[in-house]
Protein backbone atom coordinates (compact mmCIF):
# COMPACT_ATOMS: atom_id res chain seq x y z
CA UNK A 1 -79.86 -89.56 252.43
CA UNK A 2 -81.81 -88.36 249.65
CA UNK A 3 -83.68 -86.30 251.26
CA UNK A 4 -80.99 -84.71 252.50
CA UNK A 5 -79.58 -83.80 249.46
CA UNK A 6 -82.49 -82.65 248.39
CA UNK A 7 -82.44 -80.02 251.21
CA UNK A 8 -78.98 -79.14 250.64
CA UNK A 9 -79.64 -78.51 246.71
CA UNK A 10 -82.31 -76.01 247.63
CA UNK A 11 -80.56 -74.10 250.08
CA UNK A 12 -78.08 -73.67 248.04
CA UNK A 13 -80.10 -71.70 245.08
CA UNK A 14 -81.36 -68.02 245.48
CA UNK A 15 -84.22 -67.21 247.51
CA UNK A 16 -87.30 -66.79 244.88
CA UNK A 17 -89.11 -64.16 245.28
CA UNK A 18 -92.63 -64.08 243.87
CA UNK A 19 -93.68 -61.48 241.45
CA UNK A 20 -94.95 -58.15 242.42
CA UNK A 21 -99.11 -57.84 242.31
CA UNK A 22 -99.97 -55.90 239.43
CA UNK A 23 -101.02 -52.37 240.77
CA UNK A 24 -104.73 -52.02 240.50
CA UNK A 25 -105.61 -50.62 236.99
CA UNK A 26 -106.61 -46.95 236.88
CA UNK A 27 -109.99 -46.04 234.99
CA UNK A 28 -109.31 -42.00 234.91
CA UNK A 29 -105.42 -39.96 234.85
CA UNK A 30 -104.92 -36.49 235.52
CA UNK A 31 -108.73 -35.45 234.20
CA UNK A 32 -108.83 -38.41 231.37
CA UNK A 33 -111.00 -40.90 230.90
CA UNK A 34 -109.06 -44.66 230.15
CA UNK A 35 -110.56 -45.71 227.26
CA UNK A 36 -111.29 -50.14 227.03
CA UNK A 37 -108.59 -52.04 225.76
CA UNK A 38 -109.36 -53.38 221.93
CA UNK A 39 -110.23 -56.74 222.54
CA UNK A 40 -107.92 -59.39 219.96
CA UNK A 41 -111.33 -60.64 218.44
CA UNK A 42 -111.41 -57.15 216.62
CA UNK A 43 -107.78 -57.45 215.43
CA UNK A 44 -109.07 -57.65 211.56
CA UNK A 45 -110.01 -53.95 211.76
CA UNK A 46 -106.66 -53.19 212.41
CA UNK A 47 -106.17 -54.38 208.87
CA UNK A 48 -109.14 -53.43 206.91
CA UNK A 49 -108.47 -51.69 203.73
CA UNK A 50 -109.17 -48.50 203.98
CA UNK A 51 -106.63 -48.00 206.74
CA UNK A 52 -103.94 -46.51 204.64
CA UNK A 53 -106.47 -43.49 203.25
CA UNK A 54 -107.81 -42.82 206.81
CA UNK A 55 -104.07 -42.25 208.76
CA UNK A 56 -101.73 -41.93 206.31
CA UNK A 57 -99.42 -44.67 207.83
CA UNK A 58 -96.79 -44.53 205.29
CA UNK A 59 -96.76 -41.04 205.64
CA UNK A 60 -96.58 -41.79 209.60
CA UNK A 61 -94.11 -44.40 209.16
CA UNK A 62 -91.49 -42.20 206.88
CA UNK A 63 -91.52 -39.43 209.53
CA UNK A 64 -89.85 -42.20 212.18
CA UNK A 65 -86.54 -41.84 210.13
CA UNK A 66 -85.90 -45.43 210.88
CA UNK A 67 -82.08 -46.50 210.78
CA UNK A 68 -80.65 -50.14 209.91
CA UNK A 69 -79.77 -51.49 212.85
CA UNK A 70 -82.09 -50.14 215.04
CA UNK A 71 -83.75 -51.45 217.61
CA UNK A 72 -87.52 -50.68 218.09
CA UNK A 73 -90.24 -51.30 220.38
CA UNK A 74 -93.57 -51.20 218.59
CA UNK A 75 -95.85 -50.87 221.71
CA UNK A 76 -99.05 -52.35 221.55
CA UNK A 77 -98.29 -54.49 218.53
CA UNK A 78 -101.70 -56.03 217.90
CA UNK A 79 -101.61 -58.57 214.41
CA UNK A 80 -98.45 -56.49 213.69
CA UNK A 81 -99.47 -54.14 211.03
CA UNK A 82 -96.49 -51.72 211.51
CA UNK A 83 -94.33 -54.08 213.06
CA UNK A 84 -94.06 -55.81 209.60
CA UNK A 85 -93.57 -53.03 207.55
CA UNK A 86 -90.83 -51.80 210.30
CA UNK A 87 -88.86 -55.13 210.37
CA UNK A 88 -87.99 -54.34 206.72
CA UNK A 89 -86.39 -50.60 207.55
CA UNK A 90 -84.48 -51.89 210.13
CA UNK A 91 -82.71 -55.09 208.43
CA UNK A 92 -81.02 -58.10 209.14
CA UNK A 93 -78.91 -55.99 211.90
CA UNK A 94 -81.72 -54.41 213.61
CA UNK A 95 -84.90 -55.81 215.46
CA UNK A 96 -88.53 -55.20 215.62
CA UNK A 97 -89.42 -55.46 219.80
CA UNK A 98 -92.88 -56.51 219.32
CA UNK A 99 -95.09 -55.67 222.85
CA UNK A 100 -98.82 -56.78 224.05
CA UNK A 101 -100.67 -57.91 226.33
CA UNK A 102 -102.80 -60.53 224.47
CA UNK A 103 -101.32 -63.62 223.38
CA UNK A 104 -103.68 -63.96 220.79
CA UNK A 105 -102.41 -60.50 218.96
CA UNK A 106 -99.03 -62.02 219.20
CA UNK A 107 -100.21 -65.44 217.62
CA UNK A 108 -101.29 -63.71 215.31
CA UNK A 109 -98.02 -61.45 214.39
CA UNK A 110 -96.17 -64.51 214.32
CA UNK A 111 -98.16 -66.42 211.95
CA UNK A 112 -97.71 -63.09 209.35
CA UNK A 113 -94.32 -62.89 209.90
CA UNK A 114 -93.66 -66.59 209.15
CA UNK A 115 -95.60 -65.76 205.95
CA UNK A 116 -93.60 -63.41 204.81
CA UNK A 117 -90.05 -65.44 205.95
CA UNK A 118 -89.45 -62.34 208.56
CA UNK A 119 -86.85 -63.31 211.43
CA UNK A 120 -86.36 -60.34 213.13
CA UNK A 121 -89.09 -59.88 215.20
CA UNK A 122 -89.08 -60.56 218.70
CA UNK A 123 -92.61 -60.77 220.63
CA UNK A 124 -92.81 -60.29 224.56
CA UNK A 125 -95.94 -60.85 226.20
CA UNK A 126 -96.48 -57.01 228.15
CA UNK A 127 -98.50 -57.12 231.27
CA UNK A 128 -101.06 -54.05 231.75
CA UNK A 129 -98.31 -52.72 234.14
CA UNK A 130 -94.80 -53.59 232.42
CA UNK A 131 -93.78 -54.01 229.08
CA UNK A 132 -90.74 -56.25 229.54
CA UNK A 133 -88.52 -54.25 227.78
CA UNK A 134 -84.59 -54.31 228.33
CA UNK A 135 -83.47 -51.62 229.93
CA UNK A 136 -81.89 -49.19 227.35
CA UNK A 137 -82.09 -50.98 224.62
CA UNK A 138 -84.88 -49.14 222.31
CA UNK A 139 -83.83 -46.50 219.50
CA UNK A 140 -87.49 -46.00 219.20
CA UNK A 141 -90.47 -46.91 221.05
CA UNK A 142 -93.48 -46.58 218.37
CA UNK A 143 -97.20 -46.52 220.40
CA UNK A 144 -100.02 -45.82 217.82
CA UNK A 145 -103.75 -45.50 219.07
CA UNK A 146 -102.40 -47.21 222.64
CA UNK A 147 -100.77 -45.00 225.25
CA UNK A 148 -104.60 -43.98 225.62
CA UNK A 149 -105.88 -47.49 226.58
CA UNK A 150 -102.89 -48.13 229.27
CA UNK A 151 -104.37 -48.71 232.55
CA UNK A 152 -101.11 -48.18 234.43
CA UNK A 153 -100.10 -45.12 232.84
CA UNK A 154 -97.43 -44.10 235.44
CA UNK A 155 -95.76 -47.61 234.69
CA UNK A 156 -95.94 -47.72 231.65
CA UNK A 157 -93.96 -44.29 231.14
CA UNK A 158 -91.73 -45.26 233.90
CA UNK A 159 -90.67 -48.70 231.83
CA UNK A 160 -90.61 -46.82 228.54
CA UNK A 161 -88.16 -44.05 230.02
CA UNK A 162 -85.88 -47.13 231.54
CA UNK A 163 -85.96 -48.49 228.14
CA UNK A 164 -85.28 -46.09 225.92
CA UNK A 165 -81.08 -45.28 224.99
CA UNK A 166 -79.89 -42.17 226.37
CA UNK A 167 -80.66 -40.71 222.58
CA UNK A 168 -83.46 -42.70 221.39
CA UNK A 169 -87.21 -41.21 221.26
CA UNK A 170 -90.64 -41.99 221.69
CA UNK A 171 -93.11 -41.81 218.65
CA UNK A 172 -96.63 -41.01 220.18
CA UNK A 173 -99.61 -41.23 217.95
CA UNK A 174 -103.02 -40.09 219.02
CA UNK A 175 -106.25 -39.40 217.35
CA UNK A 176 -106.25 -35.68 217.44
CA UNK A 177 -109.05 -35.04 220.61
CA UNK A 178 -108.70 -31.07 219.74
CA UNK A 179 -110.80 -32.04 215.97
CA UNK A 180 -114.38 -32.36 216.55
CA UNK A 181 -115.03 -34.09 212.59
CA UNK A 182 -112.28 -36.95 213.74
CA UNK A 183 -115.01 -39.53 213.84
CA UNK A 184 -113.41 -42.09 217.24
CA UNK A 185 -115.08 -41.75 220.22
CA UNK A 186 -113.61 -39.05 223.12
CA UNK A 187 -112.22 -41.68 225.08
CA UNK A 188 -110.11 -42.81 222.04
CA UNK A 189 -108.71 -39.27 221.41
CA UNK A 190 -106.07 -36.58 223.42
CA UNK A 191 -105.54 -33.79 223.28
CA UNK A 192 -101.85 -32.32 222.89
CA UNK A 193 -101.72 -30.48 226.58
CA UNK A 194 -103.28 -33.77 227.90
CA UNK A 195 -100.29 -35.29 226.07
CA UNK A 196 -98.10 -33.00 228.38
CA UNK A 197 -99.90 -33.19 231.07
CA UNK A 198 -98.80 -36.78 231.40
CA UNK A 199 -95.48 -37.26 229.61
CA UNK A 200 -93.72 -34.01 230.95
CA UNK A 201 -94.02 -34.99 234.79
CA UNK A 202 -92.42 -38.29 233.90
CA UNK A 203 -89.40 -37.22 232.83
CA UNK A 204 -89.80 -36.80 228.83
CA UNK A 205 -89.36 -33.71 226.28
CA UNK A 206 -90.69 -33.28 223.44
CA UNK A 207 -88.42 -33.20 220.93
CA UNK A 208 -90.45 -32.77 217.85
CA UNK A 209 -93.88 -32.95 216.21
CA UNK A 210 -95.93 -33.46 212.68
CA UNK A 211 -98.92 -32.46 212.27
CA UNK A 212 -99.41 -33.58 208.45
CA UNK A 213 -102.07 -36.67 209.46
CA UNK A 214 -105.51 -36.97 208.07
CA UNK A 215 -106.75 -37.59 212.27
CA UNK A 216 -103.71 -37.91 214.27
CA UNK A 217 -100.99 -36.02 216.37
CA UNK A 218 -97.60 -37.57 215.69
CA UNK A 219 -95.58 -36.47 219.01
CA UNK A 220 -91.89 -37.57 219.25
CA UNK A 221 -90.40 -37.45 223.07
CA UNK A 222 -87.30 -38.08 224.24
CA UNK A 223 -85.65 -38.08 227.55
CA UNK A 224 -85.46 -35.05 229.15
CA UNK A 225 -82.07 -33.19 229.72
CA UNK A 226 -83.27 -31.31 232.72
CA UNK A 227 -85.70 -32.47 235.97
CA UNK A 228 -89.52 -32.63 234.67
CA UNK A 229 -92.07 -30.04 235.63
CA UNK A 230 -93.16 -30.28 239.13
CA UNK A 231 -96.88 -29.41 237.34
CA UNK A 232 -97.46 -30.21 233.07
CA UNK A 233 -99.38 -27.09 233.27
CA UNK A 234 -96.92 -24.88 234.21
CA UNK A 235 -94.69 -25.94 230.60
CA UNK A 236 -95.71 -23.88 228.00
CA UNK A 237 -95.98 -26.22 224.72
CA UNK A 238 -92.90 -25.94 222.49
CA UNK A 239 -92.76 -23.82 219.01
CA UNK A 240 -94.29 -26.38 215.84
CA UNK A 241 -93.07 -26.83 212.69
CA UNK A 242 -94.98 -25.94 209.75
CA UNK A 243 -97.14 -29.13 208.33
CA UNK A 244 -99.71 -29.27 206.31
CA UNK A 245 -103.04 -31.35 206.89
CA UNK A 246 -104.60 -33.39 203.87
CA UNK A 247 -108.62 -33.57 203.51
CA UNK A 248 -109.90 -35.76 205.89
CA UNK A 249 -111.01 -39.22 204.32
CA UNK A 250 -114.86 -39.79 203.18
CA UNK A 251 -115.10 -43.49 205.70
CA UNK A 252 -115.24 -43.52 209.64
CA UNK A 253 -113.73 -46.08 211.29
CA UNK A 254 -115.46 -47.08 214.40
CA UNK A 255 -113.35 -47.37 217.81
């Protein structure tokens, strides 16, 4: 008897499914090199001291024009040194989406933002492939020094574009590969029509861009209002707006 209503209880819940293999992980897009993923034992040079005078990051972080009440995704989160300073711009109302793919970084986050009596922060344990993001829930999706180290590339833009609100924007940060004295490695660097090359296709525009960093390009991309270029190369990059650069700082960081 039991064991028939055991039966019974299980065919009567919904098939499960099990999850879709991860795509095998790409070491080269469209001419690029993927550069190694920092490893979470590293995470204290994310907040070494010197940070601040080598990119600028409040700088970098007043150019997002972050709104209370906004949702953000802050993409490749690591120990959560934006993703604290965000949490404060966006208030009680809004919500810091913090994204990665090593527990550890997360662990990490979380312990800071207990520190500090933050609430509002949200982490979600990405896989290499899929961020786990709601879909269209994002008023910005912040990736600084990451979109470079994605494996899945294609996914990744795919999930961000699903996640996004029909107005919100991407904020892409990349050490400026077009600057031979930027002391990171190649790998660790694009280019701005590399940056096309691969956000174009997959249905983004870019909306904006500052180029007032000591190292980096700040890039912002929303969705775009028409179909994407059958071929990046064919787009010709958009007018700029007039920035200025400051002297590049005396340390190097090494990447």
């Amino acid at each position: 008897m039991r064991l028939r209503l055991l039966l019974c209880l299980l065919l009567s819940l919904p098939c499960l499914h099990a999850a879709e293999p991860e795509p095998p992980p790409l070491t080269e897009y469209k001419g690029r090199v993927i550069a190694q993923t920092m490893h979470w034992t590293g995470a204290e040079w994310l907040l070494r001291q010197n940070r601040e005078q080598e990119e600028n990051a409040a700088r970098m972080i007043s150019e997002l024009n972050i709104k209370p009440g906004w949702t953000i995704c802050d993409l490749g989160c690591g120990n959560g040194y934006h993703s604290l300073t965000m949490s404060g711009m966006v208030g009680e109302k809004g919500k810091i989406l913090a994204v990665d793919i090593q527990q550890p970084m997360l662990d990490m986050l979380g312990a800071r933002a207990k520190g500090r009596g933050i609430d509002n922060i949200r982490t979600i344990l990405g896989a290499s492939h899929d961020p786990r993001l709601p879909e269209a829930s994002c008023d910005l999706i912040l990736l600084v020094d990451v979109y470079h180290e994605l494996s899945h590339p294609e996914q990744q833009l795919q999930a961000m574009h699903k996640a996004l609100k029909p107005d919100g924007m991407v904020a892409l940060v990349e050490f400026r590969a077009e600057d031979s004295t930027v002391p990171i490695k190649p790998e660790h660097k694009m280019s701005k029509e590399q940056i096309r090359r691969e956000w174009l296709p997959a249905g983004f525009e870019i909306v904006r861009e500052f180029d007032g960093l000591p190292w980096q390009h700040l890039i912002f991309l929303g969705k775009a209002k028409t179909a994407p270029a059958p071929d990046a190369k064919e787009v010709k990059a958009p007018g700029q707006l007039p920035s200025t650069t400051p002297s590049a700082p005396s340390s190097k960081p090494k990447k």
